[in-house]
Protein backbone atom coordinates (compact mmCIF):
# COMPACT_ATOMS: atom_id res chain seq x y z
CA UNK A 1 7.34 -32.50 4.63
CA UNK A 2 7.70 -36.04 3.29
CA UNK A 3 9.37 -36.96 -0.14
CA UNK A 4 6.36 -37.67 -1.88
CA UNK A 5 5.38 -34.02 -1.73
CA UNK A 6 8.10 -33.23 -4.32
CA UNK A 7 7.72 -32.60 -8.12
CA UNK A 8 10.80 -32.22 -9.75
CA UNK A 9 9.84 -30.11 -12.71
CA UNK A 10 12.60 -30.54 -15.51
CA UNK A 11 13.85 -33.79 -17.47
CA UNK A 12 15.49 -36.72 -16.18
CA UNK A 13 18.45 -37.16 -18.31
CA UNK A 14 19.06 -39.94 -15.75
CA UNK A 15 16.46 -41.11 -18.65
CA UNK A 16 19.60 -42.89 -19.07
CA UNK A 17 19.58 -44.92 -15.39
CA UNK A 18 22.57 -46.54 -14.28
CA UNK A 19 22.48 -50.17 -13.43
CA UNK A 20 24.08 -49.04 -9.51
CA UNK A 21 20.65 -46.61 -9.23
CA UNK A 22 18.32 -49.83 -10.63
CA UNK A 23 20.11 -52.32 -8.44
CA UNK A 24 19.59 -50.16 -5.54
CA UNK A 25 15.73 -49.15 -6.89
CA UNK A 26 15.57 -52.77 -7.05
CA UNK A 27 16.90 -54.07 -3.50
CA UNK A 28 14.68 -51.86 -1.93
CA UNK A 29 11.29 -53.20 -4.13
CA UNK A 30 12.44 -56.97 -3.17
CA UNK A 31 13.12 -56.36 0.97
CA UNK A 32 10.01 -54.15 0.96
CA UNK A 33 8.03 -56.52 -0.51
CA UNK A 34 9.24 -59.54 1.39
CA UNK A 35 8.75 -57.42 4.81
CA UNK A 36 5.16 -56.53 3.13
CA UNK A 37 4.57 -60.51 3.50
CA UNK A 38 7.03 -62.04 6.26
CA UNK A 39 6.21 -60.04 9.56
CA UNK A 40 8.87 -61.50 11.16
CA UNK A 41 11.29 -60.40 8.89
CA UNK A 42 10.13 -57.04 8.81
CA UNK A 43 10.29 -57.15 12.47
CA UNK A 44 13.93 -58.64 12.55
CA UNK A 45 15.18 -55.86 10.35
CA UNK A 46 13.64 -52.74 10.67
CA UNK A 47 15.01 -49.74 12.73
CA UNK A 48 14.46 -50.03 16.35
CA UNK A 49 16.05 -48.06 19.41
CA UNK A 50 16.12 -50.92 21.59
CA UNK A 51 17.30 -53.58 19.28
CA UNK A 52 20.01 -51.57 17.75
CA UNK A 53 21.18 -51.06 21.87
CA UNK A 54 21.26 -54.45 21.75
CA UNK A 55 23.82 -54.78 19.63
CA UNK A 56 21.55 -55.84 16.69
CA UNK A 57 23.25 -52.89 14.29
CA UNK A 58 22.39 -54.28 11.14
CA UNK A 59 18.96 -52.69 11.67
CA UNK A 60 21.12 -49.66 10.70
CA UNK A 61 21.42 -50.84 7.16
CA UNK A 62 18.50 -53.16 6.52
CA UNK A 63 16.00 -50.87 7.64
CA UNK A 64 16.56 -48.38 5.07
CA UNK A 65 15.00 -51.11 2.33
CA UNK A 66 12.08 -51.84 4.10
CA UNK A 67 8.76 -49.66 3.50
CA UNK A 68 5.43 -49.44 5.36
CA UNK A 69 3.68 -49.88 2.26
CA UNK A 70 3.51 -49.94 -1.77
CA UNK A 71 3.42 -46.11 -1.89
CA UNK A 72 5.91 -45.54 1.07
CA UNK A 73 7.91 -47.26 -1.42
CA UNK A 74 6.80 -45.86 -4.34
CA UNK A 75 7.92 -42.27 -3.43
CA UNK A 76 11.25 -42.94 -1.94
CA UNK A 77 11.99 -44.84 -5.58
CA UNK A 78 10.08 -42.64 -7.82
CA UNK A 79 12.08 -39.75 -5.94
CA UNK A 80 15.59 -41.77 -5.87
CA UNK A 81 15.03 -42.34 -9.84
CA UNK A 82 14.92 -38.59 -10.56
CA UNK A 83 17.65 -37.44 -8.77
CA UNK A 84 19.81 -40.32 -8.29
CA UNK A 85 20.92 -39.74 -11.94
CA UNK A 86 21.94 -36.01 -11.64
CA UNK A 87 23.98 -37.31 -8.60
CA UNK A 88 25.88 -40.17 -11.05
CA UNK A 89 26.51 -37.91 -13.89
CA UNK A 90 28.69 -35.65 -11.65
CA UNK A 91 30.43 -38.54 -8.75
CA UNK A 92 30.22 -41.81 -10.90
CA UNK A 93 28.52 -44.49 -9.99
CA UNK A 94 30.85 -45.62 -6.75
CA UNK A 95 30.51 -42.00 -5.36
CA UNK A 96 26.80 -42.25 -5.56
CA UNK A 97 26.98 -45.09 -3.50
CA UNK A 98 28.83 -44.05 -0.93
CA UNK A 99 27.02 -40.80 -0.74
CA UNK A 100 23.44 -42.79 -0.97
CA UNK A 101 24.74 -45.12 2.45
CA UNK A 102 26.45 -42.80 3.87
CA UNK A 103 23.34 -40.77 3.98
CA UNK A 104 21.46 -43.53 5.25
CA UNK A 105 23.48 -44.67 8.12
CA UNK A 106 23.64 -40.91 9.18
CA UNK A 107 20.20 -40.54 9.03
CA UNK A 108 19.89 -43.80 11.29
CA UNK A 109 22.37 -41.84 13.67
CA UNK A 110 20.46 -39.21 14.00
CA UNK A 111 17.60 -41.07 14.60
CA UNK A 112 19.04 -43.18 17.10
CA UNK A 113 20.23 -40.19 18.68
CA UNK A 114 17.24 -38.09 18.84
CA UNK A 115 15.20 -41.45 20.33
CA UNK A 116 17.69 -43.31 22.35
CA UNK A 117 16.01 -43.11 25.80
CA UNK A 118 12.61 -43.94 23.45
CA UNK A 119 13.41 -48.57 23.33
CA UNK A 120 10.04 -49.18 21.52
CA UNK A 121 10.90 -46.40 19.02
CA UNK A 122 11.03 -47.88 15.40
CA UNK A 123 10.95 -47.00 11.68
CA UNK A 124 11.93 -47.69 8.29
CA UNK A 125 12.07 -46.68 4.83
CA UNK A 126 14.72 -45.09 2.20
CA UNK A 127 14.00 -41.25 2.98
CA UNK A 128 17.02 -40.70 4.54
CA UNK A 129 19.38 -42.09 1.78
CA UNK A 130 17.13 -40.28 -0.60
CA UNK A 131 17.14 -36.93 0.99
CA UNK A 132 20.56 -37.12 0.92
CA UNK A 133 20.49 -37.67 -2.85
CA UNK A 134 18.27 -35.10 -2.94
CA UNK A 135 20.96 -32.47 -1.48
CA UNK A 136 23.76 -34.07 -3.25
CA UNK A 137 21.57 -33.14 -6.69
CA UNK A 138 20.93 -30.05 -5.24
CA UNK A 139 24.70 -28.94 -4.40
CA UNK A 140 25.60 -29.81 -8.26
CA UNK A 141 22.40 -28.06 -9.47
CA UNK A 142 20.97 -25.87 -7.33
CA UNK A 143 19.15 -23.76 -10.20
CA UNK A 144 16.97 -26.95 -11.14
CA UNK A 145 13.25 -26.06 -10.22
CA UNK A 146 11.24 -28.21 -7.58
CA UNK A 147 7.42 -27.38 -5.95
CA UNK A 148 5.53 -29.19 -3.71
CA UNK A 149 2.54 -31.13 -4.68
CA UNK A 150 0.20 -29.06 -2.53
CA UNK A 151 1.49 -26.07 -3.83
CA UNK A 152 3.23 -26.45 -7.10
CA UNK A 153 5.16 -23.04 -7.39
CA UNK A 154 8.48 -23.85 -8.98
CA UNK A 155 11.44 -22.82 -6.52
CA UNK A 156 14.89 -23.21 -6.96
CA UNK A 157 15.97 -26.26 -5.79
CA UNK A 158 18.69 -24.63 -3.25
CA UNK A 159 16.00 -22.50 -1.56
CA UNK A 160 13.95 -25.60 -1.58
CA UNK A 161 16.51 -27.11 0.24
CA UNK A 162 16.49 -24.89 2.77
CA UNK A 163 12.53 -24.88 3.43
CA UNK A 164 12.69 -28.53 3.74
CA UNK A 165 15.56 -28.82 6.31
CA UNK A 166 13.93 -25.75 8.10
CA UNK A 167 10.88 -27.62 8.24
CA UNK A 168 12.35 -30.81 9.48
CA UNK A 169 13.88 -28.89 12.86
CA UNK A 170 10.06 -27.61 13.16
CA UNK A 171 8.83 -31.90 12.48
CA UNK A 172 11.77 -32.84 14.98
CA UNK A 173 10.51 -30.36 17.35
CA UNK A 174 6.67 -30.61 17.61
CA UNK A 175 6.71 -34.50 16.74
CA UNK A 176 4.45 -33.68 13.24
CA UNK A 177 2.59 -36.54 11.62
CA UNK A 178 4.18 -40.05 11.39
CA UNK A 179 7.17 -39.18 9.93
CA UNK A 180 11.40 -39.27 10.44
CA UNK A 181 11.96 -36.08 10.64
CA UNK A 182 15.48 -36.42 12.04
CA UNK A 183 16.43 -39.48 9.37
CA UNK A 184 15.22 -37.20 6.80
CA UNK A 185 17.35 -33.80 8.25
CA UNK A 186 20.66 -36.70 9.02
CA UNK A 187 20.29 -37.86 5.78
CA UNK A 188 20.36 -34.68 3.63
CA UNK A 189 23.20 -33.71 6.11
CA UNK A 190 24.84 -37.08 5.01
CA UNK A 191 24.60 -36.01 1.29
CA UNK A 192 25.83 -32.50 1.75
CA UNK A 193 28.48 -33.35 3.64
CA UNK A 194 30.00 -36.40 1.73
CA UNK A 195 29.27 -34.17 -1.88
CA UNK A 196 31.31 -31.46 -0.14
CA UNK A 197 33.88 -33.90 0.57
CA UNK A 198 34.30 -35.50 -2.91
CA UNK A 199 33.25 -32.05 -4.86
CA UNK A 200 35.51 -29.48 -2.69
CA UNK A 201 35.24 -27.26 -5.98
CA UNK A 202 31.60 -26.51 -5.52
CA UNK A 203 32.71 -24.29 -2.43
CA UNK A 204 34.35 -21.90 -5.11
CA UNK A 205 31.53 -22.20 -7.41
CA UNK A 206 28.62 -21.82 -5.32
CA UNK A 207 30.15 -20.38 -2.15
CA UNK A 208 26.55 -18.88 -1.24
CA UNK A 209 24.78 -21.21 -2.02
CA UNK A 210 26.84 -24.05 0.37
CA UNK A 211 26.92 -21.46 2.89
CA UNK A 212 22.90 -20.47 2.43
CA UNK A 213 22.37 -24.72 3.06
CA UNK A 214 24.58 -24.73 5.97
CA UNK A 215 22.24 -22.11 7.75
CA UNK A 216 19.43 -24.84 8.96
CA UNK A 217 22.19 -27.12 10.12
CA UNK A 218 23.38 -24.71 12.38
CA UNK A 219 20.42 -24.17 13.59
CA UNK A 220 19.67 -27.75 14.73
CA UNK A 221 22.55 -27.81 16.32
CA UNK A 222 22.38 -24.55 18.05
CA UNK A 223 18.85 -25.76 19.58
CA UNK A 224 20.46 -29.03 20.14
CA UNK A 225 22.92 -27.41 22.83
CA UNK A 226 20.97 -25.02 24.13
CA UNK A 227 18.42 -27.60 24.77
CA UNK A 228 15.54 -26.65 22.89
CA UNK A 229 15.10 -30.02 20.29
């Protein structure tokens, strides 16, 4: 299940963007589109197993602003700019930021992990930073509604939560489609762990709901030891 599936179905009060959401919205549009035209840089900075063994762990970072293509990109931003906002209102805007790297450099992790017998393994793109702003928005409000664009039933966003990471241990698993599966389940781990961390009140107010989310993530690692992923 890739990002640009998802419709967000109420208002973006982030209608008000913060300048930390553009700047970010707008590193990623300039690296993408100088990897679009430089193949060497794209090369140079994009995630890959046997570069980052190498020692070359800036690829950890850089890769997360580089995009396949203009609607690669266009998703992960067109995503980030609806729920980066929900994510600001409640953390402020240096919270966000931590929360939006720190979800991207787990998502790397877990990608690294996952592939690190696998040299020639590469990728790149924002989904993992954004599905951990996705989560984040999702811990503050999980009543918001959110449907998928082949089947636009509104859900609430918590249970969509729980599909998606559910789905990404069946992606991770059976190797579906060209996607980062494990960036995308590391990175909405990143966000619901670093929320957790900075919100510790949202365990009181949504108890259920925190524990419903944990669920998947136990799951993946349950497989993980037992050998099954």
């Amino acid at each position: 299940m890739s990002l640009k599936y998802i419709v967000y179905l109420g208002k973006n009060d982030g209608m008000n963007i913060n300048l930390v959401v553009l700047f970010i919205i707008g590193a990623n549009v300039l690296v993408s589109l100088k990897g679009f035209n430089d193949f060497g840089f794209f090369e140079r900075y994009k995630f890959n197993v046997g570069g980052i063994r190498r020692g070359e762990q800036l690829r950890m970072v850089t890769s997360g602003f580089l995009h396949v293509d203009f609607m690669h990109l266009f998703f992960n931003m067109f995503t980030l700019y609806f729920f980066a906002p929900v994510v600001v209102t409640y953390t402020g805007s240096l919270k966000f930021l931590v929360i939006y790297f720190a979800s991207l450099l787990i998502g790397n992790l877990f990608s690294l992990y996952f592939h690190k017998d696998e040299y020639h393994y590469s990728a790149v793109g924002a989904s993992g930073a954004v599905s951990g702003v996705l989560f984040s928005a999702i811990l503050f409000q999980p009543q918001m509604k959110l449907a998928l664009l082949i089947l636009p039933i509104p859900i609430p966003a918590y249970i969509f939560g729980i599909l998606y990471l559910l789905y990404s241990i069946y992606g991770m698993r059976s190797r579906v489609g060209n996607i980062g599966h494990d960036a995308h389940f590391g990175g909405a781990v990143g966000g619901y762990l670093v929320t957790l961390l900075f919100a510790p009140a949202l365990f009181e107010q949504n108890t259920l709901m925190v524990g419903l989310l944990a669920i998947p993530i136990i799951i993946l690692f349950v497989l993980q030891r037992i050998g099954k992923l």
